[in-house]
N, C-alpha and C. Protein backbone atom coordinates (compact mmCIF):
# COMPACT_ATOMS: atom_id res chain seq x y z
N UNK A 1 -93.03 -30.36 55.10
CA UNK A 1 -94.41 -30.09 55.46
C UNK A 1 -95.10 -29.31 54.34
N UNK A 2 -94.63 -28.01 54.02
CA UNK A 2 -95.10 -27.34 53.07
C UNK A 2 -96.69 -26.95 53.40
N UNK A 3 -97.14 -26.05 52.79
CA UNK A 3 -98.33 -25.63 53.13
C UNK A 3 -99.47 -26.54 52.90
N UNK A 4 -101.13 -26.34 53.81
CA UNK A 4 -101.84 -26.86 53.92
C UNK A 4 -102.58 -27.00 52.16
N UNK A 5 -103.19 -28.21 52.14
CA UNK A 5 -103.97 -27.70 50.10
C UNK A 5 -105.04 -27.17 50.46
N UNK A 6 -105.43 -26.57 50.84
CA UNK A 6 -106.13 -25.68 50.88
C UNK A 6 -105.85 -24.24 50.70
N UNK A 7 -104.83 -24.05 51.02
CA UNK A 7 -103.89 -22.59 50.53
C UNK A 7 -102.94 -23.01 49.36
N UNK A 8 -102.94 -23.94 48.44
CA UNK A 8 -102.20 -23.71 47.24
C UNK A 8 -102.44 -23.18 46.56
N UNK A 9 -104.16 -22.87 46.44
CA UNK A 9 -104.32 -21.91 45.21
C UNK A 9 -103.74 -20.67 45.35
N UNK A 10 -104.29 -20.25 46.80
CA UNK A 10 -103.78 -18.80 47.37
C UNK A 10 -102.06 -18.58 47.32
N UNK A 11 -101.48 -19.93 47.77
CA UNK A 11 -99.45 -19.67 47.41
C UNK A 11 -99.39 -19.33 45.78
N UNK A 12 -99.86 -20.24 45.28
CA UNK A 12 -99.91 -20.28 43.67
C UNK A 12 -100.27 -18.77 43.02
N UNK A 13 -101.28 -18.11 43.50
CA UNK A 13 -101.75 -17.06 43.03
C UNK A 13 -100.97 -16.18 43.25
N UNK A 14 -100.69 -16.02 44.76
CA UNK A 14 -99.28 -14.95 44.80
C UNK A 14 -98.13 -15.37 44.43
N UNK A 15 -97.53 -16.70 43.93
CA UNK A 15 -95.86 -16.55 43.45
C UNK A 15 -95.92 -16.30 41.86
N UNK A 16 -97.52 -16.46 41.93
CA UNK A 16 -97.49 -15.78 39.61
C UNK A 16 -97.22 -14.57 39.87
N UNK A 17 -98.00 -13.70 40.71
CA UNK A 17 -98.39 -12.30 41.15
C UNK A 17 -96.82 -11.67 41.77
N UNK A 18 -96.34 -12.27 42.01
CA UNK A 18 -94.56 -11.91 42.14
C UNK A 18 -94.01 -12.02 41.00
N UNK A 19 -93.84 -13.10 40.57
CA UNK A 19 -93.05 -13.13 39.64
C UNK A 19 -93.09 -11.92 38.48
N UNK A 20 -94.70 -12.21 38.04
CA UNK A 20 -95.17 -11.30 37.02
C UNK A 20 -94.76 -9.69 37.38
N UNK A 21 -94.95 -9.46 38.55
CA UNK A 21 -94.34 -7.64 39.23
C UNK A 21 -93.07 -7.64 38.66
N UNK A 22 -92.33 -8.82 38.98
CA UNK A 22 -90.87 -8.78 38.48
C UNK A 22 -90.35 -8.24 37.15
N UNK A 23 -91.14 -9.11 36.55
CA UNK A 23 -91.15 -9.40 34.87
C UNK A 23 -91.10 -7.94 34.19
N UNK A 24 -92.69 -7.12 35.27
CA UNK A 24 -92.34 -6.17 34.88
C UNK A 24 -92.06 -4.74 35.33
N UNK A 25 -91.78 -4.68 36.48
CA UNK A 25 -90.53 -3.72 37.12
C UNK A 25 -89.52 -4.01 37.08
N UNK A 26 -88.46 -4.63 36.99
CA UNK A 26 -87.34 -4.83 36.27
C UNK A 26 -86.71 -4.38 35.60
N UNK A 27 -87.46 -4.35 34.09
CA UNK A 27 -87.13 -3.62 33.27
C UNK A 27 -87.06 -2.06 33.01
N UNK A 28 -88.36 -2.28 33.72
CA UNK A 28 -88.86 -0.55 34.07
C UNK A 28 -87.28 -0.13 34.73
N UNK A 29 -86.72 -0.65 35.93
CA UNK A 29 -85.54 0.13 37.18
C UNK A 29 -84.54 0.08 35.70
N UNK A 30 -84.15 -0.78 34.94
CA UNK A 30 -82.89 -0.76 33.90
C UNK A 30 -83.23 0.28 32.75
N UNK A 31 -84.18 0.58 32.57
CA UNK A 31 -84.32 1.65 31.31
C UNK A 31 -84.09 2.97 31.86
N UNK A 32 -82.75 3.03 30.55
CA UNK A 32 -81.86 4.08 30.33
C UNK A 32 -82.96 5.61 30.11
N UNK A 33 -82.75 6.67 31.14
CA UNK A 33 -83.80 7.86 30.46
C UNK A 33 -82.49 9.02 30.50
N UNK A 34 -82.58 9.97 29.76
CA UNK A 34 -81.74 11.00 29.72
C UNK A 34 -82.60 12.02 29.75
N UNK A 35 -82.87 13.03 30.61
CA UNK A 35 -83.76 13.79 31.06
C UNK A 35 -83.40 14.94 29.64
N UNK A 36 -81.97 15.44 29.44
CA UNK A 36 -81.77 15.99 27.77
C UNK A 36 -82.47 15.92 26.81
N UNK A 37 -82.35 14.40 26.57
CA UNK A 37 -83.14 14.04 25.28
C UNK A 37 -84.59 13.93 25.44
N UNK A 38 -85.00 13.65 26.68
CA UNK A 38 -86.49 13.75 26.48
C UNK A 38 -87.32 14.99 26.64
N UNK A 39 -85.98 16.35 27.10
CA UNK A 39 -86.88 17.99 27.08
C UNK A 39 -86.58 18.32 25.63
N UNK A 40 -85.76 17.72 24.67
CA UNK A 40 -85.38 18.09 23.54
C UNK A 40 -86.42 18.08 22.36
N UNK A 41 -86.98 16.44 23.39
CA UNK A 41 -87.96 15.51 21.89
C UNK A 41 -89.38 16.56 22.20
N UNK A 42 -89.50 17.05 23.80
CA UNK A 42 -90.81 17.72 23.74
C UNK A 42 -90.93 19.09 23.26
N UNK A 43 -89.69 19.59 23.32
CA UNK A 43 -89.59 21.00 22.86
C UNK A 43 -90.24 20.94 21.20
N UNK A 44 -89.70 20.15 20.38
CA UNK A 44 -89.82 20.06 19.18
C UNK A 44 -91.06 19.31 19.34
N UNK A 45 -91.54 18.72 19.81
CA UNK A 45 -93.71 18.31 19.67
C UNK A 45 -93.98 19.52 19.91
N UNK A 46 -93.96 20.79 20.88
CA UNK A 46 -94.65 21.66 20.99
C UNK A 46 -94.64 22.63 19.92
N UNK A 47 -93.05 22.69 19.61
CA UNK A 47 -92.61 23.87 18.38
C UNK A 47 -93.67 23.35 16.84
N UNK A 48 -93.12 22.00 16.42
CA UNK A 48 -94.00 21.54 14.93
C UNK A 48 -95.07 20.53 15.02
N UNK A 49 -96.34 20.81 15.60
CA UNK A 49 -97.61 20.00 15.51
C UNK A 49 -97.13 19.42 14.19
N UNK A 50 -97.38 18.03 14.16
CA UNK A 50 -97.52 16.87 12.63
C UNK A 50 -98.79 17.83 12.01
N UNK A 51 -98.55 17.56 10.50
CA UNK A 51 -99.76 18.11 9.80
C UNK A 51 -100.94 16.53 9.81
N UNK A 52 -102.44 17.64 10.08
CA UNK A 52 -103.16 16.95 10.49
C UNK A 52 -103.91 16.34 9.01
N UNK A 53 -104.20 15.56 8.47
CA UNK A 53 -105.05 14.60 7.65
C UNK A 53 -106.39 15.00 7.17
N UNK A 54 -107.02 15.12 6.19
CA UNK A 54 -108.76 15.75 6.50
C UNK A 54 -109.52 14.10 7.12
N UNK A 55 -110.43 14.60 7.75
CA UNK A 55 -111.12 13.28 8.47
C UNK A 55 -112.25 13.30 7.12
N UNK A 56 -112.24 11.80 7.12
CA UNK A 56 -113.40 11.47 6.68
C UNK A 56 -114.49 11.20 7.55
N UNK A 57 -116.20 11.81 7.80
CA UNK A 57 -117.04 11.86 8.56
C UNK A 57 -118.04 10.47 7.90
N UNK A 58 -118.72 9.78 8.71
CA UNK A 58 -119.07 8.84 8.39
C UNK A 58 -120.76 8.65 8.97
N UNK A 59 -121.40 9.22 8.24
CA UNK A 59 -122.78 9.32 8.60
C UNK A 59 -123.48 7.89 9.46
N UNK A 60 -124.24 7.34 10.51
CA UNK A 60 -124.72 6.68 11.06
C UNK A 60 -125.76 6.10 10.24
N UNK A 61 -125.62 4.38 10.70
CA UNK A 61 -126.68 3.79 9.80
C UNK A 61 -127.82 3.97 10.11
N UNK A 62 -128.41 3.77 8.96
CA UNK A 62 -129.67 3.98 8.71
C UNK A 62 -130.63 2.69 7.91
N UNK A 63 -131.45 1.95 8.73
CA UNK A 63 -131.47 0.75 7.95
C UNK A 63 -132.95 1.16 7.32
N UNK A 64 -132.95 0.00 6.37
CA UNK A 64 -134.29 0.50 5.33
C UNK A 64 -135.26 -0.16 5.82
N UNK A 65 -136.49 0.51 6.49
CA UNK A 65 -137.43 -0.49 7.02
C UNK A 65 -138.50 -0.66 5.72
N UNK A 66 -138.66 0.16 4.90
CA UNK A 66 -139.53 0.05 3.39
C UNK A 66 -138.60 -0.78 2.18
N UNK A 67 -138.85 -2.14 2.49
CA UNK A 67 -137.99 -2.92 1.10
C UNK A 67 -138.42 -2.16 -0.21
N UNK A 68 -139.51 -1.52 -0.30
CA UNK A 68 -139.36 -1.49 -1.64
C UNK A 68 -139.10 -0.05 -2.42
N UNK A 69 -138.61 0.69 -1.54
CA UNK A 69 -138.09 2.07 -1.28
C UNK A 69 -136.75 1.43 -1.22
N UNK A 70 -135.84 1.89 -2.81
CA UNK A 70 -134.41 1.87 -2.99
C UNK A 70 -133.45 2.80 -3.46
């Protein structure tokens, strides 16, 4: 029998919408975390901020409405 066609889009839409959850909780439940190593990695972000870069500032355009002003 299988469902009416009028609800295939709607079956269709939810068995992507499963699958895809799968695809990606899955992986999420198998990844390895060690609660150690990850108070270790934050201790050391808080202890040595990366040295920061000078920014280059970038003034807003300004278009020339006088062509003959250059």
């Amino acid at each position: 029998m299988g469902p009416r066609e009028e609800d295939n889009g709607l079956f269709l839409l939810s068995a992507v919408a499963l699958v895809c959850g799968m695809i990606a909780f899955v992986p999420w439940l198998l990844e390895p975390t060690s609660p150690v190593a990850s108070k270790g990695a934050q201790r050391v972000a808080y202890e040595r901020p990366a040295p920061q870069e000078p920014v280059r500032v970038i003034v807003p355009f300004t278009p020339n409405t006088v062509p003959s002003q250059r």
